[in-house]
Every structure is written in structure tokens, then in C-alpha cells.
Protein backbone atom coordinates (compact mmCIF):
# COMPACT_ATOMS: atom_id res chain seq x y z
CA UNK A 1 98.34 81.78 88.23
CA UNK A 2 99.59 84.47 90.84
CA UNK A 3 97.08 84.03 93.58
CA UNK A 4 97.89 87.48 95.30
CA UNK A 5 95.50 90.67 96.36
CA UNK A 6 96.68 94.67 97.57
CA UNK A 7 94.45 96.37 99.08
CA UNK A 8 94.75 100.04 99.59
CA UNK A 9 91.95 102.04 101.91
CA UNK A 10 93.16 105.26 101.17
CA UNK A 11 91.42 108.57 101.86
CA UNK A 12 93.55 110.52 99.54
CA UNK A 13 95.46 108.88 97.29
CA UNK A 14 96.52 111.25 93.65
CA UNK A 15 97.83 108.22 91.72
CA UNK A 16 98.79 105.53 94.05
CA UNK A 17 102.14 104.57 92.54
CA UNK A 18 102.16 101.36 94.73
CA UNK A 19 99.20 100.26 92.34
CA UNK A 20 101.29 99.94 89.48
CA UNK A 21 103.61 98.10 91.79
CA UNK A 22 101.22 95.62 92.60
CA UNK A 23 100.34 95.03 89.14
CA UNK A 24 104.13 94.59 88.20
CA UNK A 25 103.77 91.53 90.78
CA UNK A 26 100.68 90.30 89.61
CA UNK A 27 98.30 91.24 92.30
CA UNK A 28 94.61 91.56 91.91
CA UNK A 29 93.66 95.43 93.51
CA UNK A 30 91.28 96.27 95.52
CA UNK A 31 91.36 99.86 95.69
CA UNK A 32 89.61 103.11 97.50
CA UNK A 33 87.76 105.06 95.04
CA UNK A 34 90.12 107.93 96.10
CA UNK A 35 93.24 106.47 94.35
CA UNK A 36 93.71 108.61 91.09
CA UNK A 37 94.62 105.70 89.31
CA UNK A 38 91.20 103.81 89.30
CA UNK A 39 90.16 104.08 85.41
CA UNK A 40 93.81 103.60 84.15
CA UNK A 41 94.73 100.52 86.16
CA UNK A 42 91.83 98.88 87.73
CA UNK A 43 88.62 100.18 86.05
CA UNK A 44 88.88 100.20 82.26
CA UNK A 45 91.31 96.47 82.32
CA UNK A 46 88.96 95.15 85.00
CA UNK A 47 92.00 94.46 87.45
CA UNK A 48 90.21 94.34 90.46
CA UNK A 49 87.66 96.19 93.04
CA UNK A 50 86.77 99.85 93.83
CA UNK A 51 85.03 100.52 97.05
CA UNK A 52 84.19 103.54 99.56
CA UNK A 53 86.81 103.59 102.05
CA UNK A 54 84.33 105.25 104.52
CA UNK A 55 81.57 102.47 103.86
CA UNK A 56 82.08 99.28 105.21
CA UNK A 57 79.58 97.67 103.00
CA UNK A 58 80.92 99.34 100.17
CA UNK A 59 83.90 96.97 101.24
CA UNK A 60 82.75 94.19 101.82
CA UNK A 61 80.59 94.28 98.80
CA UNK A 62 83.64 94.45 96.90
CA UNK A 63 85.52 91.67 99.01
CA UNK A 64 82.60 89.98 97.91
CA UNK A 65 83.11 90.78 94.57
CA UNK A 66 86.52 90.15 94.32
CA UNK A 67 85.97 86.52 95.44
CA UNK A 68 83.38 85.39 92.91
CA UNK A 69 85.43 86.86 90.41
CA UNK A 70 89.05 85.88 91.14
CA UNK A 71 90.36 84.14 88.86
CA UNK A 72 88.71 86.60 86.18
CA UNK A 73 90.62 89.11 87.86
CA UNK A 74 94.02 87.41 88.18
CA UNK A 75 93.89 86.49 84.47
CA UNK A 76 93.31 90.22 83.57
CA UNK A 77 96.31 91.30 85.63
CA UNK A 78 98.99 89.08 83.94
CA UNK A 79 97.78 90.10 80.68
CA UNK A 80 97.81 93.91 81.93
CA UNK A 81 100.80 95.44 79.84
CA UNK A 82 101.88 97.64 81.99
CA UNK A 83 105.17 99.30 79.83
CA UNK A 84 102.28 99.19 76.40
CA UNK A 85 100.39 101.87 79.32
CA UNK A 86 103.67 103.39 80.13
CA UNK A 87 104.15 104.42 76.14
CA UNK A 88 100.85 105.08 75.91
CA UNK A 89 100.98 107.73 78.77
CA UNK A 90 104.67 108.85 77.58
CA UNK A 91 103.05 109.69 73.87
CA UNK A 92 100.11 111.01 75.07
CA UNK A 93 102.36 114.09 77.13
CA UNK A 94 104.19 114.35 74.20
CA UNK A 95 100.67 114.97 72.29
CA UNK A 96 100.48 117.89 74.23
CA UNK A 97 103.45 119.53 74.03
CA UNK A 98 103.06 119.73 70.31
């Protein structure tokens, strides 16, 4: 089990390509709630942490978080598909251009 976190403070952040990145390699996130893609990668397959990058407690409440819930975390990330969201995304364009 990949044993590996990114964490990425951003202010302003309008998808945060690295994310998907990180979850190519296996990494559990712990993200800003600025990065634009919260809900698709981290929120809605539970990959990780969101937290106020201009709060510490917000942080360390989801440091916190993050290490109570690790290994939860690290098994969601390997089974995140991450080309099933890619065709997902792809089709949904497509939808609209119909």
C-alpha cells in the first residue's frame, strides 16, 4: 500500500492538474479548498483532506484527519480510476456539443 501524501496550500488553484498527478502515483491529497478539482478528485471518492489555506486550524484539523484515516484514504486512491473519470469527463463535453 503506497504510503505517500501531496499537499497543495493553494490560494487560487482552477483545477490543480498536479492533483490528478498525485493520484496517478498513488498519493493521498490534502488539498486547499481553492483547488477546482475538490468534488471530482478528492471529495465525492473520499481521496483525501480539504482545508482553509488561510486557517491554520482548518489545517491541522485536516492533518488530523488525514492521520486517523490513512489507510482508508490510501485504499480509496488505488482504487480511484482515474482514465474511467477521464471518459467520463471526455463524454460528458461531448454531451454538450450535441
Amino acid at each position: 500500500m503506497s504510503k505517500k501524501t501531496i499537499v497543495l496550500p493553494s490560494v487560487s488553484e482552477p483545477w490543480g492538474l498536479v492533483v490528478e498527478e498525485a493520484l496517478h502515483h498513488d498519493c493521498v491529497l490534502l488539498l486547499s479548498q481553492m483547488i477546482g478539482s475538490n468534488t471530482e478528485l478528492l471529495t465525492e471518492p473520499e481521496t483525501g483532506c480539504i482545508f482553509d489555506p488561510e486557517n491554520e486550524k482548518s489545517l491541522m484539523d485536516a492533518i488530523h484527519n488525514i492521520e486517523q484515516n490513512y489507510y482508508t484514504y490510501c485504499e480509496n486512491v488505488q482504487n480511484f480510476n482515474i482514465n474511467e473519470k477521464d471518459v467520463h469527463q471526455i463524454n460528458s463535453y461531448l454531451e454538450l456539443l450535441k
